[in-house]
N, C-alpha and C. Protein backbone atom coordinates (compact mmCIF):
# COMPACT_ATOMS: atom_id res chain seq x y z
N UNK A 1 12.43 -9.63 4.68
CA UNK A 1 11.42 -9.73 3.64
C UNK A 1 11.47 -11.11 3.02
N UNK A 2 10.45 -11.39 2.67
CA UNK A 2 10.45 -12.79 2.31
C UNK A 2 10.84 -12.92 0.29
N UNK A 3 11.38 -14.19 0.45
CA UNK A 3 11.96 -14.03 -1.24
C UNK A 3 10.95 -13.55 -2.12
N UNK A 4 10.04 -14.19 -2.06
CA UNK A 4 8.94 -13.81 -3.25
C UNK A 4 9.01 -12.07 -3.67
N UNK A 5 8.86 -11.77 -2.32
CA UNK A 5 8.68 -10.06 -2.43
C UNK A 5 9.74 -9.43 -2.69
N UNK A 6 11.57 -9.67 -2.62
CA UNK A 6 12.08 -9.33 -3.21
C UNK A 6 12.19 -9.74 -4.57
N UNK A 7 11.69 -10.48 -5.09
CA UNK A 7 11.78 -11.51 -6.59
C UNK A 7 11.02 -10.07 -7.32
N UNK A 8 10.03 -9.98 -6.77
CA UNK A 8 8.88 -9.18 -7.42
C UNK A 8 9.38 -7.78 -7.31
N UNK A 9 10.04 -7.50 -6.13
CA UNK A 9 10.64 -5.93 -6.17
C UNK A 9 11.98 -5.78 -7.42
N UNK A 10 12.75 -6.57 -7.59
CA UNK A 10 13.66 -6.76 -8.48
C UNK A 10 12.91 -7.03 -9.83
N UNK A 11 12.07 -7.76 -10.03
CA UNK A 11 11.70 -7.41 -11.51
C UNK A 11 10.74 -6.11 -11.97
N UNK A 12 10.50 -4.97 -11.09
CA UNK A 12 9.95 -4.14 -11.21
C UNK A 12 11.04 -2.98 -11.58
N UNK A 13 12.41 -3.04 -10.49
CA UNK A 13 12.97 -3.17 -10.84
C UNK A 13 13.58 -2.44 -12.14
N UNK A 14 13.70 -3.99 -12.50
CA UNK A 14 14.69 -4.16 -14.10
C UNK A 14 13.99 -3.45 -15.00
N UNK A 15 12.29 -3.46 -15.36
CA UNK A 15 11.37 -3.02 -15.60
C UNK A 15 11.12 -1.53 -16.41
N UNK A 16 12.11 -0.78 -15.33
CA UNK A 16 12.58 0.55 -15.34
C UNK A 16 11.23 1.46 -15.38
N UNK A 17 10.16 0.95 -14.71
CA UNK A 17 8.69 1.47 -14.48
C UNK A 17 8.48 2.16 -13.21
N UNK A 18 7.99 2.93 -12.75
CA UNK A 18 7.73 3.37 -11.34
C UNK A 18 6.97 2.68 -10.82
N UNK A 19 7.75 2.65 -9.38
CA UNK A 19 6.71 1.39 -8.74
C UNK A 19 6.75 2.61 -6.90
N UNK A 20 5.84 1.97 -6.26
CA UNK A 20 5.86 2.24 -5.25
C UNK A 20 6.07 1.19 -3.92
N UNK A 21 6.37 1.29 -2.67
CA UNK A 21 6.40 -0.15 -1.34
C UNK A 21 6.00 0.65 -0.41
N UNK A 22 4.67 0.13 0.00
CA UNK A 22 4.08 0.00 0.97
C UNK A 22 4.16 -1.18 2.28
N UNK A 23 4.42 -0.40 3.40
CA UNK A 23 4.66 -0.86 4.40
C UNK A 23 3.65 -0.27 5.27
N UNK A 24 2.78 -1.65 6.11
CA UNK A 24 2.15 -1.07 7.51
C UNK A 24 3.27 -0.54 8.35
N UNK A 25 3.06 0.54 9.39
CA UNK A 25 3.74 0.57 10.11
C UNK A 25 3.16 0.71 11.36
N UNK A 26 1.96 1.28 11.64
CA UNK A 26 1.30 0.90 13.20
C UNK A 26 -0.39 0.13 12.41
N UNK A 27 -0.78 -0.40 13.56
CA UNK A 27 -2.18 -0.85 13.52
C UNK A 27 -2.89 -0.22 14.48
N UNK A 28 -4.03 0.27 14.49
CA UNK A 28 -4.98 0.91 15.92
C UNK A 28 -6.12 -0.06 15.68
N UNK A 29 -7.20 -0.45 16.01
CA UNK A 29 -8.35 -1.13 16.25
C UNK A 29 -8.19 -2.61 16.26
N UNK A 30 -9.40 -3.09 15.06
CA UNK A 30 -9.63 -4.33 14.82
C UNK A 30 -8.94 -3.87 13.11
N UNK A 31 -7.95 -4.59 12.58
CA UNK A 31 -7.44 -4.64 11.15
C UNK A 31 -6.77 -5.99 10.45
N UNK A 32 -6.71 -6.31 9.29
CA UNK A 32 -6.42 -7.94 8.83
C UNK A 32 -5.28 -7.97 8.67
N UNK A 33 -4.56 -6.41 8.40
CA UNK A 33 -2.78 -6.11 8.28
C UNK A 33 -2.09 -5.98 9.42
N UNK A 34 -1.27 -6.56 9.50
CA UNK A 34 -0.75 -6.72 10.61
C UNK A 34 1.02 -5.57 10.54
N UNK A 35 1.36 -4.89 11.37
CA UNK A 35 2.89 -4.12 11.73
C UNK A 35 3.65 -5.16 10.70
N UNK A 36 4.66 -4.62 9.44
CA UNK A 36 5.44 -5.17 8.78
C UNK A 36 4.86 -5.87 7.49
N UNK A 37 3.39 -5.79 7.36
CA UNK A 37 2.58 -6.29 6.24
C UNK A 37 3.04 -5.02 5.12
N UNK A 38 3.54 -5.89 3.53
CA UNK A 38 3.88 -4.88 2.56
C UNK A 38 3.00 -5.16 1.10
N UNK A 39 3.10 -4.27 0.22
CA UNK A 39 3.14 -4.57 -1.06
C UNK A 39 3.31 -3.21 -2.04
N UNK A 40 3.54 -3.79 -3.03
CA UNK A 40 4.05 -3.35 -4.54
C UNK A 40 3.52 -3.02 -4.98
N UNK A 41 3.27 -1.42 -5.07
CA UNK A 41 1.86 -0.80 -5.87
C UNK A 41 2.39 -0.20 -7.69
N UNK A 42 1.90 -0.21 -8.55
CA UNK A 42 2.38 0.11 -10.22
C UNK A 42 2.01 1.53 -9.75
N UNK A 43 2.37 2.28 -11.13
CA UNK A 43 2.21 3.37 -11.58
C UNK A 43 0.93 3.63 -11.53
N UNK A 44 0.19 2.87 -11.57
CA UNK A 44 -0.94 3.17 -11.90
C UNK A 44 -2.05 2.88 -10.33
N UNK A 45 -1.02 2.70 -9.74
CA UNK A 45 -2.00 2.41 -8.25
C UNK A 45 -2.58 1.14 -7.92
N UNK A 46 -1.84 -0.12 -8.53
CA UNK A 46 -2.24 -1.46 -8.76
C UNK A 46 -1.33 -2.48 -7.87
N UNK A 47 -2.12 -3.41 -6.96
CA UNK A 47 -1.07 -3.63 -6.08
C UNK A 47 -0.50 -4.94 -7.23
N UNK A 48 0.54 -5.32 -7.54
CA UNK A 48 1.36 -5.70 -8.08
C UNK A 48 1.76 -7.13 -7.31
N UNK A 49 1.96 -7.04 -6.18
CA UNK A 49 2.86 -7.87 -5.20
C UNK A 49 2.59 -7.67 -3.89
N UNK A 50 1.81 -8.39 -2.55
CA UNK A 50 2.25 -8.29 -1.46
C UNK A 50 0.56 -8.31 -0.93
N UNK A 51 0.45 -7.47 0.26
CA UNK A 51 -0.68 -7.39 1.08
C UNK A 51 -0.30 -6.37 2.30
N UNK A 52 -1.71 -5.83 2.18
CA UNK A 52 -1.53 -4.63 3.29
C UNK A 52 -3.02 -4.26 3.98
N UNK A 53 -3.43 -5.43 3.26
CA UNK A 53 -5.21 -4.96 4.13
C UNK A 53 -6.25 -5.38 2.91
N UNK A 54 -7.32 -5.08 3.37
CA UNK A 54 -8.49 -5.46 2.29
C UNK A 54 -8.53 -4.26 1.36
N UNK A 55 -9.83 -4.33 0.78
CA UNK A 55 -10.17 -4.11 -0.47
C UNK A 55 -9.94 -2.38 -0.12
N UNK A 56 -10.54 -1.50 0.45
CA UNK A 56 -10.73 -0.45 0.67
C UNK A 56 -9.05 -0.08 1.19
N UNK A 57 -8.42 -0.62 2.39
CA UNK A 57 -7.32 0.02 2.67
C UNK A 57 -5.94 -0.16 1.39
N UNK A 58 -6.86 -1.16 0.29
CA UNK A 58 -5.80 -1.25 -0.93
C UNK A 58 -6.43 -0.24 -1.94
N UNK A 59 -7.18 -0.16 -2.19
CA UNK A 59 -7.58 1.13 -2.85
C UNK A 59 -6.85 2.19 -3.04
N UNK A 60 -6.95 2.61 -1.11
CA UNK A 60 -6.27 4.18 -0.74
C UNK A 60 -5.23 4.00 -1.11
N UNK A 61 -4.47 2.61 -0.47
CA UNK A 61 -3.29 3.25 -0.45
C UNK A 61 -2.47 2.99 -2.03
N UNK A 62 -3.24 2.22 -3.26
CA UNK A 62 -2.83 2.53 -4.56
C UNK A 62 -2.94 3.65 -4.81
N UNK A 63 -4.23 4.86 -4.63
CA UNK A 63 -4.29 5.89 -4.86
C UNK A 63 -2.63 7.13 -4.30
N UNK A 64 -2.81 6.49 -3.08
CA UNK A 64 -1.57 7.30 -2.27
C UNK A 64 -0.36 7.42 -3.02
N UNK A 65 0.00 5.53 -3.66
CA UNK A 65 1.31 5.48 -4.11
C UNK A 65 1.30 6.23 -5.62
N UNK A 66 0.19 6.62 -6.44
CA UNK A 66 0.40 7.12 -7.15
C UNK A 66 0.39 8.84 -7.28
N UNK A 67 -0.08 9.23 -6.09
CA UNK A 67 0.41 11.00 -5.75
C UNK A 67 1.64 11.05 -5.70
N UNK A 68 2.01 9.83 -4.47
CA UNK A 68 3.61 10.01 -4.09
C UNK A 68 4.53 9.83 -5.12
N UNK A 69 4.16 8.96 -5.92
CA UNK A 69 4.89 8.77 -7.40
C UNK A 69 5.10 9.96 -8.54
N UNK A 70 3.92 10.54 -8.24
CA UNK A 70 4.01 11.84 -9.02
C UNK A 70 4.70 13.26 -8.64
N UNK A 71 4.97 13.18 -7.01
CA UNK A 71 5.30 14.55 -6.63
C UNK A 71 6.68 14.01 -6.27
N UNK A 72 6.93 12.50 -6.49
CA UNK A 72 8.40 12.07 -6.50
C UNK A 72 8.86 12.09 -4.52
N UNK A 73 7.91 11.70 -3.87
CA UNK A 73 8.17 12.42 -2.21
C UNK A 73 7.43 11.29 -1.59
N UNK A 74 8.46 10.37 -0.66
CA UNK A 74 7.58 9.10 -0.15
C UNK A 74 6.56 9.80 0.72
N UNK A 75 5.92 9.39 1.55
CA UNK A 75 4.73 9.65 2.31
C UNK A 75 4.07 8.42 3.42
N UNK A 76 3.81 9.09 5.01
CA UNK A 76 3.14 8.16 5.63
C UNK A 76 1.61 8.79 5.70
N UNK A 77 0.76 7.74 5.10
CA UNK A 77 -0.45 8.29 5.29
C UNK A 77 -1.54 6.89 6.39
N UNK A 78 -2.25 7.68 6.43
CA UNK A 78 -3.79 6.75 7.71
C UNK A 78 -5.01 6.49 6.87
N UNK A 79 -4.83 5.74 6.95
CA UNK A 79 -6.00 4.80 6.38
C UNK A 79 -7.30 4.60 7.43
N UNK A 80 -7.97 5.06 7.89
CA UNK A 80 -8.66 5.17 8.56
C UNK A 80 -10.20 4.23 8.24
N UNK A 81 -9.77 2.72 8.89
CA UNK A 81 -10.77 1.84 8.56
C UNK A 81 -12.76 1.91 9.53
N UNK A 82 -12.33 2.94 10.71
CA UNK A 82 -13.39 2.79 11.56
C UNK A 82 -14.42 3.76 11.40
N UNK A 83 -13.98 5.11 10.93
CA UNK A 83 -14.46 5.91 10.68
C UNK A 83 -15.39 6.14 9.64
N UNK A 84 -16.53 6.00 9.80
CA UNK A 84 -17.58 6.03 8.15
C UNK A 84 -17.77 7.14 7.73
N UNK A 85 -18.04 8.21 8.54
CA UNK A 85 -17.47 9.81 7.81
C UNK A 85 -16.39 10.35 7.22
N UNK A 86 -15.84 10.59 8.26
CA UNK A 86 -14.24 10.71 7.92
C UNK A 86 -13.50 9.55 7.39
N UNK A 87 -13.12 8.62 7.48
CA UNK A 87 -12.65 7.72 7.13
C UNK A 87 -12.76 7.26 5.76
N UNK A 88 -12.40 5.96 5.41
CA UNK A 88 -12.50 5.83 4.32
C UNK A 88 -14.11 4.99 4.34
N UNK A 89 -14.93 5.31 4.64
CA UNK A 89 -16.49 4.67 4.73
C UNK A 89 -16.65 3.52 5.38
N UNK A 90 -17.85 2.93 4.89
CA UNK A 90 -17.74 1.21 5.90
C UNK A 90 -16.60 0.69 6.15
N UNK A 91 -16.52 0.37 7.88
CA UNK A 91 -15.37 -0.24 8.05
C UNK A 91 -15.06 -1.85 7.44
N UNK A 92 -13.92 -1.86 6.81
CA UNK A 92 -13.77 -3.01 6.06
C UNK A 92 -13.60 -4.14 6.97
């Protein structure tokens, strides 16, 4: 991990706030996040620190980190950029 992102994970941290870390872990299609792309989502579902995709796949997955924050239970979830029904709508 690169310093910055531990700098920022450590003052969240000290903070004593709930935070969440998001990590890509596969890619399928055409996507701007690449395998090992992270960031630092708040309590409140706010990315804080890092990168994991555009506007829509940061959305979800603030939304995500703040379920998982609440039921206290990490989680891998799909972000599903291609799909305009199912998915999360226009592909970003």
């Amino acid at each position: 991990m690169r310093a910055e992102f531990i700098s920022g994970l450590q003052a969240l941290q000290q903070s004593n706030r709930p935070f969440a870390i998001a990590t890509v872990i596969e890619v399928e299609g055409s996507a701007s996040a690449r395998v090992g792309s992270h960031a630092l989502f708040g309590e409140h579902g706010a990315n804080v620190h890092g990168w994991i995709g555009g506007g829509c796949a940061e959305t979800f997955v603030g939304e995500q980190a703040v379920e998982a924050l609440a039921a206290h239970q990490p989680r891998t979830v799909l972000a599903d950029l291609d799909d305009e029904v199912f998915g999360l709508g226009v592909a970003c």
